[in-house]
C-alpha atoms as a PDB file:
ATOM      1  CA  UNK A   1       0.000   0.000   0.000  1.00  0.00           C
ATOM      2  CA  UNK A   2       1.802   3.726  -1.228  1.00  0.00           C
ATOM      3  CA  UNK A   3       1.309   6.080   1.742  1.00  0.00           C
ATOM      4  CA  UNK A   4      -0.369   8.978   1.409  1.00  0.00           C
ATOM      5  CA  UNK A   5       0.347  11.924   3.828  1.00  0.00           C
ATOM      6  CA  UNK A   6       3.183  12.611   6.219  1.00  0.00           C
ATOM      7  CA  UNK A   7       2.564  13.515   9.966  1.00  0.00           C
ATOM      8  CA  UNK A   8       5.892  15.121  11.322  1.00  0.00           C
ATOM      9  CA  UNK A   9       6.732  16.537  14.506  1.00  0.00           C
ATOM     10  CA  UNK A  10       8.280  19.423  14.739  1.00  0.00           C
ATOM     11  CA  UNK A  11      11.304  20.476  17.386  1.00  0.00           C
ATOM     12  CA  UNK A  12      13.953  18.395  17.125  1.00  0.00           C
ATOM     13  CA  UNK A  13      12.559  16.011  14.399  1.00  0.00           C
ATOM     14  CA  UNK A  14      11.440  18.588  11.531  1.00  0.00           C
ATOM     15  CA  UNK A  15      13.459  21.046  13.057  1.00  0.00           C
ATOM     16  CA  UNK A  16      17.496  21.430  13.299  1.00  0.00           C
ATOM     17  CA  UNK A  17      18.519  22.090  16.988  1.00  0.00           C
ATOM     18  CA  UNK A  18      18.486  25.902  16.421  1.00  0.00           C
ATOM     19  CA  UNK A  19      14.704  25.496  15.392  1.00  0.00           C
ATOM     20  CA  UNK A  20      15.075  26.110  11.893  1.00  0.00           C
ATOM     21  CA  UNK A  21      14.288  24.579   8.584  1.00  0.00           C
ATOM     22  CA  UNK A  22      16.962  23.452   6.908  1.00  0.00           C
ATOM     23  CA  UNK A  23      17.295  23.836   3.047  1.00  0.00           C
ATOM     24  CA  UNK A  24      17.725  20.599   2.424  1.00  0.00           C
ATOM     25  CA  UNK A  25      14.336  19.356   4.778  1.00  0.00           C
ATOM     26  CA  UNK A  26      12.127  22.770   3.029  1.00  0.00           C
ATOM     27  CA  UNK A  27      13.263  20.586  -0.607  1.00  0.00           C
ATOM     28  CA  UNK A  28      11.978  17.808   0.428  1.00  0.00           C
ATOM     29  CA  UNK A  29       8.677  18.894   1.573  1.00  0.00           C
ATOM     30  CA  UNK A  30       7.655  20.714  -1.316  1.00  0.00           C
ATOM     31  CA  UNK A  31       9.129  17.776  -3.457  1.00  0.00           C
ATOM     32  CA  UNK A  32       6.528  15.812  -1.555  1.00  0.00           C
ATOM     33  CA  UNK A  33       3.506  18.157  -2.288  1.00  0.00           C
ATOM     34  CA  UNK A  34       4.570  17.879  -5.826  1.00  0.00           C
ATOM     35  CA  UNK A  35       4.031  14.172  -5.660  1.00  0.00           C
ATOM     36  CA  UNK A  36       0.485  14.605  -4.057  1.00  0.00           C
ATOM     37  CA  UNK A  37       1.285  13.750  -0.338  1.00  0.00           C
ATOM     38  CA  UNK A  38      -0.353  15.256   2.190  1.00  0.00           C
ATOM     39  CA  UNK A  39       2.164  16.820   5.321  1.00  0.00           C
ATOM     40  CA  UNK A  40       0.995  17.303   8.362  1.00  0.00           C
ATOM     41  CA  UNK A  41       2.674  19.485  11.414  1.00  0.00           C
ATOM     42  CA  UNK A  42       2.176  17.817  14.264  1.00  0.00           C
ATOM     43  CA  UNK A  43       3.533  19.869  17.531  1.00  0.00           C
ATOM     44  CA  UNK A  44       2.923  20.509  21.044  1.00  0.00           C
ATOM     45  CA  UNK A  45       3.488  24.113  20.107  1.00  0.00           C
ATOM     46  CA  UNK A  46       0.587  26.417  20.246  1.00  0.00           C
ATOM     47  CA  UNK A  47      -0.714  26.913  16.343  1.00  0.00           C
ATOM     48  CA  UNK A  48      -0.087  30.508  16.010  1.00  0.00           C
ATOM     49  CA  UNK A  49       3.652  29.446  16.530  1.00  0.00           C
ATOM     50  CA  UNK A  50       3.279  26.703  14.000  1.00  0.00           C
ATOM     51  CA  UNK A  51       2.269  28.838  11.396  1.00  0.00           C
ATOM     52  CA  UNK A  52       5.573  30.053  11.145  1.00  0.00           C
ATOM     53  CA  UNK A  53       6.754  26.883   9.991  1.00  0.00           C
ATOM     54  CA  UNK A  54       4.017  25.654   8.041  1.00  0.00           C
ATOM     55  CA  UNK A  55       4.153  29.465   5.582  1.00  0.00           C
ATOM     56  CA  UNK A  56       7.836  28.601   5.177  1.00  0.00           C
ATOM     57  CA  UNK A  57       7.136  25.151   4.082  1.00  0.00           C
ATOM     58  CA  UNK A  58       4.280  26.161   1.867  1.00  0.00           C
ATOM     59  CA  UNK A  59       1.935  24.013   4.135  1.00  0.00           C
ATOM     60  CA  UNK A  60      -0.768  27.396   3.975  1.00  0.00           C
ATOM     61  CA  UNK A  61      -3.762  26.790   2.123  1.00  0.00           C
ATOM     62  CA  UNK A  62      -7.160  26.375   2.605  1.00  0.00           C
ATOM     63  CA  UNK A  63      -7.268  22.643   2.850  1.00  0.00           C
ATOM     64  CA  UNK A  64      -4.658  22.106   5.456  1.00  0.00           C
ATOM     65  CA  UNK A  65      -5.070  21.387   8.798  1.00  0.00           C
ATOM     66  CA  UNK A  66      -2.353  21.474  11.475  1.00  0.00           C
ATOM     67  CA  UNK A  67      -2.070  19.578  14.633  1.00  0.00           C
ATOM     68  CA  UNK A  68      -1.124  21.494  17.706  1.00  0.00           C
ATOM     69  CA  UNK A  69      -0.772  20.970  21.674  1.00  0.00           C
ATOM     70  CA  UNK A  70      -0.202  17.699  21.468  1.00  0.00           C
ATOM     71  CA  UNK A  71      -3.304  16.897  19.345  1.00  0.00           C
ATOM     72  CA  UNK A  72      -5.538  19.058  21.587  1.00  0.00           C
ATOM     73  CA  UNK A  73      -6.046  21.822  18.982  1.00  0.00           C
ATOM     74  CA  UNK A  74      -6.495  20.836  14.999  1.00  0.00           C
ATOM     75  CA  UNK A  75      -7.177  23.961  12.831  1.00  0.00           C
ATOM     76  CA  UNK A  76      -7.088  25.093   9.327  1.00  0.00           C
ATOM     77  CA  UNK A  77      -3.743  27.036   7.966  1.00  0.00           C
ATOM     78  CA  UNK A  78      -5.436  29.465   6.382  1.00  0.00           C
ATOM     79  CA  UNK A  79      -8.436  30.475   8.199  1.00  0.00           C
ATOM     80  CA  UNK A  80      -7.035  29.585  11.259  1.00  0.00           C
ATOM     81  CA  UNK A  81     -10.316  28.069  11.656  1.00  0.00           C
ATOM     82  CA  UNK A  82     -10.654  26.228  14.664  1.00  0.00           C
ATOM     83  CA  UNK A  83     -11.433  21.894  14.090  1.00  0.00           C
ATOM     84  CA  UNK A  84     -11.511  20.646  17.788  1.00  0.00           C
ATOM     85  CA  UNK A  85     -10.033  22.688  21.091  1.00  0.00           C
ATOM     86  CA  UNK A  86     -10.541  20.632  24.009  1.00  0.00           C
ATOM     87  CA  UNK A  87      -9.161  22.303  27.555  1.00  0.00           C
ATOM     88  CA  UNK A  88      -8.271  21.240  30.936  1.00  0.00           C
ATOM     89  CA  UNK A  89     -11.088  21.342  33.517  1.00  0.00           C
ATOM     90  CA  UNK A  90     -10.533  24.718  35.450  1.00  0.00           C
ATOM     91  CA  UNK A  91     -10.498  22.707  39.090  1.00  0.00           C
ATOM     92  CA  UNK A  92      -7.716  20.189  37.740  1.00  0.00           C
ATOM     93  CA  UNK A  93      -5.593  23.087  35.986  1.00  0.00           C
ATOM     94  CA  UNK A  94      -5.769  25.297  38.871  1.00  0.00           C
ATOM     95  CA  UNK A  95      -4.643  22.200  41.132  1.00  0.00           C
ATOM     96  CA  UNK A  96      -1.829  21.660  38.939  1.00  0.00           C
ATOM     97  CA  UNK A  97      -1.049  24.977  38.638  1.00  0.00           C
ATOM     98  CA  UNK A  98      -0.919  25.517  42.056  1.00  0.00           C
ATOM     99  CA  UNK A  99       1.007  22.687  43.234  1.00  0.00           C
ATOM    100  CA  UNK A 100       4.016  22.783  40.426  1.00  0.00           C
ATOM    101  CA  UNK A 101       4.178  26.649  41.584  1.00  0.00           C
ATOM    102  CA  UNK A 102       4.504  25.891  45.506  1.00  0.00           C
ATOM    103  CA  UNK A 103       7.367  23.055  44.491  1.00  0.00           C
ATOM    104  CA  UNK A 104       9.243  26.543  42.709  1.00  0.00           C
ATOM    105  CA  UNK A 105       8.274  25.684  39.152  1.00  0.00           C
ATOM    106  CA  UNK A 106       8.629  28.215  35.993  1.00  0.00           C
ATOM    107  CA  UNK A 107       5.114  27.277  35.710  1.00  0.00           C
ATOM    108  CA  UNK A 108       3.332  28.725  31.837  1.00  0.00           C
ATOM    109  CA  UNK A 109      -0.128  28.313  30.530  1.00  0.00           C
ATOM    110  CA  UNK A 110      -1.844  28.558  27.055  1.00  0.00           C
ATOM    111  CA  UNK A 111      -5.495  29.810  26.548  1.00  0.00           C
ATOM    112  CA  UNK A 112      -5.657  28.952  22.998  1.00  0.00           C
ATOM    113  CA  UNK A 113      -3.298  31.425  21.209  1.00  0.00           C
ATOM    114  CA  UNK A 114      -2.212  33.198  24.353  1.00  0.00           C
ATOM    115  CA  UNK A 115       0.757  32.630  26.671  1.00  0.00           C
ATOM    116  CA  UNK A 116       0.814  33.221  30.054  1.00  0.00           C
ATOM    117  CA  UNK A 117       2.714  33.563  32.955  1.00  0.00           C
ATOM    118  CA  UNK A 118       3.039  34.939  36.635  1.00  0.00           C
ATOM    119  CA  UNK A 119       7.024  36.005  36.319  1.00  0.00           C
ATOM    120  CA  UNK A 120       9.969  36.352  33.695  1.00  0.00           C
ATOM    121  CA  UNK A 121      12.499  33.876  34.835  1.00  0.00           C
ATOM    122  CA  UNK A 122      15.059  32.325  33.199  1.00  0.00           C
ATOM    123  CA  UNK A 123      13.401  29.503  32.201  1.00  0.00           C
ATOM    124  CA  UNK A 124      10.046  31.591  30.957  1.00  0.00           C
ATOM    125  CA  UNK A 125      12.621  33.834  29.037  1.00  0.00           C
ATOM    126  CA  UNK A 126      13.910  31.316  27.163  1.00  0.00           C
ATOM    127  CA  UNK A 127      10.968  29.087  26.432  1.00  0.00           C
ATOM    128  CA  UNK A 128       9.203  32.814  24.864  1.00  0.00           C
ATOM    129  CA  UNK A 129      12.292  32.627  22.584  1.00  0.00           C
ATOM    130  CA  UNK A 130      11.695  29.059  21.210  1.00  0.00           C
ATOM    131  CA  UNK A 131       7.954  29.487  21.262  1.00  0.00           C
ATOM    132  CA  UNK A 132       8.121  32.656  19.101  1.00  0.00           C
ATOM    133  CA  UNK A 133       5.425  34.414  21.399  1.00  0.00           C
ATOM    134  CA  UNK A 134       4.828  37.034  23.384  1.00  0.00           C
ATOM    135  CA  UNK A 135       4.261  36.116  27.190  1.00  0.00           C
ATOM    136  CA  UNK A 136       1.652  37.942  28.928  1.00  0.00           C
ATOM    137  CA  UNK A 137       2.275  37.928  32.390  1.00  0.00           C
ATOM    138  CA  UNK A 138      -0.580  38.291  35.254  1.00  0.00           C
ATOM    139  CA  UNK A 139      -0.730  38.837  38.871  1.00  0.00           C
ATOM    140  CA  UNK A 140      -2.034  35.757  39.292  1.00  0.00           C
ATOM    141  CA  UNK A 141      -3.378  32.757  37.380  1.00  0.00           C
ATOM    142  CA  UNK A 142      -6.378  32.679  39.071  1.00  0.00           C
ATOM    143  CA  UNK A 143      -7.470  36.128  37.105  1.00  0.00           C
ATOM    144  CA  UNK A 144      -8.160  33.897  34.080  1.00  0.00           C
ATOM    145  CA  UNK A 145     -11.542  32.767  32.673  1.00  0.00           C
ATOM    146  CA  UNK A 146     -12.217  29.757  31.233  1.00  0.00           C
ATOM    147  CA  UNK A 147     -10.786  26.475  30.646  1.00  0.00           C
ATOM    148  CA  UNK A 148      -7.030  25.899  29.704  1.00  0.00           C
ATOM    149  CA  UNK A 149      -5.597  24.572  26.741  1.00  0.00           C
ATOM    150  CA  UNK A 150      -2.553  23.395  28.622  1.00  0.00           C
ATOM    151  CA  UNK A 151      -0.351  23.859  31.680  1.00  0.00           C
ATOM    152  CA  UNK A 152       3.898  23.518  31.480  1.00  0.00           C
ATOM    153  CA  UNK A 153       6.693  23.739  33.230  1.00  0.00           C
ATOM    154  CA  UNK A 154      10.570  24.734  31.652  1.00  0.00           C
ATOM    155  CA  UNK A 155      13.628  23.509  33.567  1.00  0.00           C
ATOM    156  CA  UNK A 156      16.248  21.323  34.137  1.00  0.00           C
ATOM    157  CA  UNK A 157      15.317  17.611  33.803  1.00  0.00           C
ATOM    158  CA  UNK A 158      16.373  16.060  36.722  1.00  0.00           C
ATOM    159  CA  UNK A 159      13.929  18.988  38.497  1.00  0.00           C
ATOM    160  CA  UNK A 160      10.830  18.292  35.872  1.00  0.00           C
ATOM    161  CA  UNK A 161      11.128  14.519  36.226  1.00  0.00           C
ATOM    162  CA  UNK A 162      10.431  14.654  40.145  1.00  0.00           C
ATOM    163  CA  UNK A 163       7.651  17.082  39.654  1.00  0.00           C
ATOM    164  CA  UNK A 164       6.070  14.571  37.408  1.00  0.00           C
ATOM    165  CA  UNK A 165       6.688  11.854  40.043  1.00  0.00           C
ATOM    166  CA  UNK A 166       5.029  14.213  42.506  1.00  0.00           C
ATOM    167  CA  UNK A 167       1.919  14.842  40.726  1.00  0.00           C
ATOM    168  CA  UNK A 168       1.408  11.419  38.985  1.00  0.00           C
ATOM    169  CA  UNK A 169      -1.134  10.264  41.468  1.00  0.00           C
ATOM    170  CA  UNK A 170      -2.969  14.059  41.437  1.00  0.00           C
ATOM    171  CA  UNK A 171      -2.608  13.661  37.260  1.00  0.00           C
ATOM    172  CA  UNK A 172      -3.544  10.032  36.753  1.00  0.00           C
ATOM    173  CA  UNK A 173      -6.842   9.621  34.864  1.00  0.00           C
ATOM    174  CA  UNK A 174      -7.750  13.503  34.515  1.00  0.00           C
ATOM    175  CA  UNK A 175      -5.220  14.262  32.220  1.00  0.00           C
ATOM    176  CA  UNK A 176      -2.448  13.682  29.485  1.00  0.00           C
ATOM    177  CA  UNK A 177       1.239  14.034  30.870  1.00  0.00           C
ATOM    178  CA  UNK A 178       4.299  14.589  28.381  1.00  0.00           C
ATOM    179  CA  UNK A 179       7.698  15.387  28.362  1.00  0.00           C
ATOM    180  CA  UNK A 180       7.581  16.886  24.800  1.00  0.00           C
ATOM    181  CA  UNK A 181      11.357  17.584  25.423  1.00  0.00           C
ATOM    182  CA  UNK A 182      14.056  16.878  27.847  1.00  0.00           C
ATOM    183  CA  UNK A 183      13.573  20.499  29.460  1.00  0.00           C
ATOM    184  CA  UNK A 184       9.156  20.535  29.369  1.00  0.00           C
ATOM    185  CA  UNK A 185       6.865  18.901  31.038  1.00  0.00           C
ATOM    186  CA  UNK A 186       2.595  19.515  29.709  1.00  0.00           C
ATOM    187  CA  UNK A 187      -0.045  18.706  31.246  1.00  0.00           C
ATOM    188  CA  UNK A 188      -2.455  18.156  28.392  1.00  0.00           C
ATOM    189  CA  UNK A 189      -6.533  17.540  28.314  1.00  0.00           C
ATOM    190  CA  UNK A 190      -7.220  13.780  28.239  1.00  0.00           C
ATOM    191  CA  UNK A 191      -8.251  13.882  24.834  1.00  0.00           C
ATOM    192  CA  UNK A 192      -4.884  15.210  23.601  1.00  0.00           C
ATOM    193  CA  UNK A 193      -2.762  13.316  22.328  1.00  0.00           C
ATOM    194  CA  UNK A 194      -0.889  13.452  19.076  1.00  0.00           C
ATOM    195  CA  UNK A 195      -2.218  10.021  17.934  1.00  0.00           C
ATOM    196  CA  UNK A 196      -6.157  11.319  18.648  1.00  0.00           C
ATOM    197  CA  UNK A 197      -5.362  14.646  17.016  1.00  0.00           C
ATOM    198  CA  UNK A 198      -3.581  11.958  13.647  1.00  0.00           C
ATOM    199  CA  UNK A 199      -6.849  10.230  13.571  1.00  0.00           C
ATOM    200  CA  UNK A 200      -9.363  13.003  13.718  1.00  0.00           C
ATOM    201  CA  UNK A 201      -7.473  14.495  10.282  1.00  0.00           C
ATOM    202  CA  UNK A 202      -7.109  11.186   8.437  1.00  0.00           C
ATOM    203  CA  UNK A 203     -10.872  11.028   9.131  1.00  0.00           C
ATOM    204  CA  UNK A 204     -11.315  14.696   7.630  1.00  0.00           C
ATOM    205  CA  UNK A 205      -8.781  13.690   4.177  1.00  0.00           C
ATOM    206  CA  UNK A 206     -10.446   9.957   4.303  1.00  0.00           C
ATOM    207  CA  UNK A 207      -6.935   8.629   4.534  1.00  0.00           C
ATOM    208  CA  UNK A 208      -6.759   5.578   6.004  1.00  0.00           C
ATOM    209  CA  UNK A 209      -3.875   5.635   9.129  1.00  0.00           C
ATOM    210  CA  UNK A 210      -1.874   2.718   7.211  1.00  0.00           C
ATOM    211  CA  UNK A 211      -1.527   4.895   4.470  1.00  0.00           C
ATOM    212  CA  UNK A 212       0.113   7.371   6.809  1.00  0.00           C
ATOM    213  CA  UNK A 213       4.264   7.809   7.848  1.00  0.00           C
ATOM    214  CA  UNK A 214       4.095   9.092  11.451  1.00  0.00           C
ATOM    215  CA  UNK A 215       8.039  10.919  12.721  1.00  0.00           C
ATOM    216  CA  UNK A 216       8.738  11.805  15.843  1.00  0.00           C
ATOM    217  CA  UNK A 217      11.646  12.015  18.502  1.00  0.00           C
ATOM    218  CA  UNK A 218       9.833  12.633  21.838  1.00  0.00           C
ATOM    219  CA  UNK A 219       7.538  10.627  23.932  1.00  0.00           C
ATOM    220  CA  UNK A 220       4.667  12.489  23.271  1.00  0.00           C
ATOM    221  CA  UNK A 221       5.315  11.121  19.395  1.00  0.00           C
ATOM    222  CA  UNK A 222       4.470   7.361  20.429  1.00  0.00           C
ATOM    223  CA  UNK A 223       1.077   7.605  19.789  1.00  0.00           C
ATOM    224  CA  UNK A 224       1.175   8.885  16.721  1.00  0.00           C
ATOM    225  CA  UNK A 225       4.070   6.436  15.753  1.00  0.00           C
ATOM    226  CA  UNK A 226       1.680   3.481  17.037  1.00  0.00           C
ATOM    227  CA  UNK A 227      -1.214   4.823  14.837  1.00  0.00           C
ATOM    228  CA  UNK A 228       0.617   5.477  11.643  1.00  0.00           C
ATOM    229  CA  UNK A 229       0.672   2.538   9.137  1.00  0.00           C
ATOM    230  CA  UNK A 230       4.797   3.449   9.483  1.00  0.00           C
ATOM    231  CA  UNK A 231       5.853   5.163  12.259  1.00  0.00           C
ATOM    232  CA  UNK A 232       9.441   6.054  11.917  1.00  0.00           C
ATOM    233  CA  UNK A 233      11.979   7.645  14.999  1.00  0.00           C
ATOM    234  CA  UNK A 234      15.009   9.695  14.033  1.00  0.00           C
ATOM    235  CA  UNK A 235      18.263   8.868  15.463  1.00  0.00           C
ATOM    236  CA  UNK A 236      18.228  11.449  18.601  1.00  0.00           C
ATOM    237  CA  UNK A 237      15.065  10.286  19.501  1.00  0.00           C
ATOM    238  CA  UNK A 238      14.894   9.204  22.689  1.00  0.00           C
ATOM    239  CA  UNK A 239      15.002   5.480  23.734  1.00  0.00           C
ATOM    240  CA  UNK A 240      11.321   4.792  24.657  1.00  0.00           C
ATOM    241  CA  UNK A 241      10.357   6.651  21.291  1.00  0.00           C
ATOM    242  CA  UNK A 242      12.917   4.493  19.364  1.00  0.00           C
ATOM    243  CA  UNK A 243      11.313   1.330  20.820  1.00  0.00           C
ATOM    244  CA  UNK A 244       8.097   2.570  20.022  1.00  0.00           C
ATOM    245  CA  UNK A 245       8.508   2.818  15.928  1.00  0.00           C
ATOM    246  CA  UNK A 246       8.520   0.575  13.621  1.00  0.00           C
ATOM    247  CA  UNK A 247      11.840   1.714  12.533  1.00  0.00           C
ATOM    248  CA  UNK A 248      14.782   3.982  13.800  1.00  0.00           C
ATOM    249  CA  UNK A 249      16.644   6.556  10.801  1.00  0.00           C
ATOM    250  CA  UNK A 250      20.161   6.964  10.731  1.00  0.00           C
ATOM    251  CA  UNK A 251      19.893  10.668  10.590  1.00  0.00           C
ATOM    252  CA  UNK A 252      18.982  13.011  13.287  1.00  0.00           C
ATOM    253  CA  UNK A 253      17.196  16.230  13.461  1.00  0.00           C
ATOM    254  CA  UNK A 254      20.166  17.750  12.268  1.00  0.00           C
ATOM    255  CA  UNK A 255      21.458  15.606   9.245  1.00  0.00           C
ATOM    256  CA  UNK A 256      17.629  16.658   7.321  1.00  0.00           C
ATOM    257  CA  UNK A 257      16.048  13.162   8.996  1.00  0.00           C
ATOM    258  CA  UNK A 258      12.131  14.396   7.665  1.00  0.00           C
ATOM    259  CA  UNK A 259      14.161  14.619   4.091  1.00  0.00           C
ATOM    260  CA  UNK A 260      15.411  11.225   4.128  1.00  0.00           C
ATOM    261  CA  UNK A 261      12.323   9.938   5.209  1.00  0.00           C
ATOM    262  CA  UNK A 262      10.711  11.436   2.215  1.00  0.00           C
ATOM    263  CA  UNK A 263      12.921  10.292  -0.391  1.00  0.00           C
ATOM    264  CA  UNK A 264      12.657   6.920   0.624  1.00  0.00           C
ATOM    265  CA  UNK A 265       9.121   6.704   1.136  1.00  0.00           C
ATOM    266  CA  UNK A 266       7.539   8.968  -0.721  1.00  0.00           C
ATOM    267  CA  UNK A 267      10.182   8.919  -4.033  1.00  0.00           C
ATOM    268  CA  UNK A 268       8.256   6.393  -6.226  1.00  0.00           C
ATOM    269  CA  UNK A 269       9.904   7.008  -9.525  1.00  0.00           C
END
């Protein structure tokens, strides 16, 4: 069976380390829209960030849809049209929110598009940077309305690991918990996932998910990877990830991995 559409994380699988698009990875995409495949970003970053990436790689038009917070949020490129936006019940976020801030955590949280947080630390500083948005910061989280899209927390990983150990039991079956990189921890709706958000869009195309190559390099890529009729880790993924796919690339982030991918798979002449 010749797949059909691409689903491709972004940082650190899509992206070089310095989130960019290399020459070599932009090529490849458009070689693959030439050919008729469908590519679809599929992120933990808010959409508004994605877009970014998705007008560089020519991925704007009115029949594309994006996935975004970890499957959470699907929306069209153009429009900006929103598909599905689930959120975090207010008592749970608020729970989490308080409890990562009392254990001294750079604690951030999305309303859809927006970006909030209480302080500019370090941490917040730099994850503004990578996340190419503005961060509005508030008195207090409590002055928002409304459910959350998603709670996080930027730091070192030895310090995001044991916060994760210290709200498992609080998080267990209310929410979706990721590591979507070795410095982030989300706390995501239960419904988000990036394999849910896969599924809902090869519904909407009428793709069938074993016509689909799934690439990731994070943990909150397994799903995906488990859905896709291929699902395919690059080589810094990380070892759960890696045991996860169906296959491991040679290449990493870095050496154009989503190119490689394409050429080989998608390269039918």
């Amino acid at each position: 069976m010749p797949y059909r559409m691409l689903v491709s994380d972004l940082d650190n699988t899509l992206l070089t380390s310095e989130s960019r698009i290399s020459p070599e990875v932009k090529e490849a995409v458009v070689f693959a829209l030439s050919r008729g495949v469908r590519v679809i970003l599929c992120s933990g970053r808010c959409y508004i960030s994605m877009r970014i990436f998705e007008a560089a790689l020519g991925l704007v038009s009115k029949d594309q849809l994006g996935i975004s917070f970890n499957g959470g949020l699907i929306y069209e490129s153009l429009s900006q049209k929103i598909l599905t936006d689930y959120r975090l019940e207010r008592g749970l976020a608020f729970e989490l929110i308080d409890r990562l801030k009392s254990k001294g955590a750079s604690v951030l949280v999305y309303q859809g598009g927006v970006l909030y947080a209480e302080k500019k630390s370090a941490d917040i500083l730099a994850y503004r940077r990578n996340a190419l948005l503005p961060v509005n910061i508030l008195n207090d989280f409590h002055e928002l309305n409304g459910g959350v899209s998603k709670v996080l927390v930027r730091g070192e990983n030895a310090f995001i690991v044991r916060l994760e150990e210290s709200l498992r039991e609080k998080a267990a079956g209310r929410c979706n918990t990721f590591f979507s990189a070795g410095d982030l921890l989300e706390y995501c709706p239960l419904e988000a996932d990036k394999g849910s958000g896969m599924r809902t869009v090869c519904a909407y195309y009428d793709i069938d998910p074993a016509e689909t190559i799934a690439v990731g390099d994070q943990n909150n890529d397994i799903s995906m990877m488990r859905l896709a009729g291929l699902g395919i880790a690059v080589a810094n993924a990380t070892e759960e990830a890696k045991a996860a796919a169906d296959c491991v690339i040679s290449k990493t982030n870095d050496q154009h991995a989503v190119a490689s991918v394409i050429y080989k798979y998608f390269d039918l002449s």
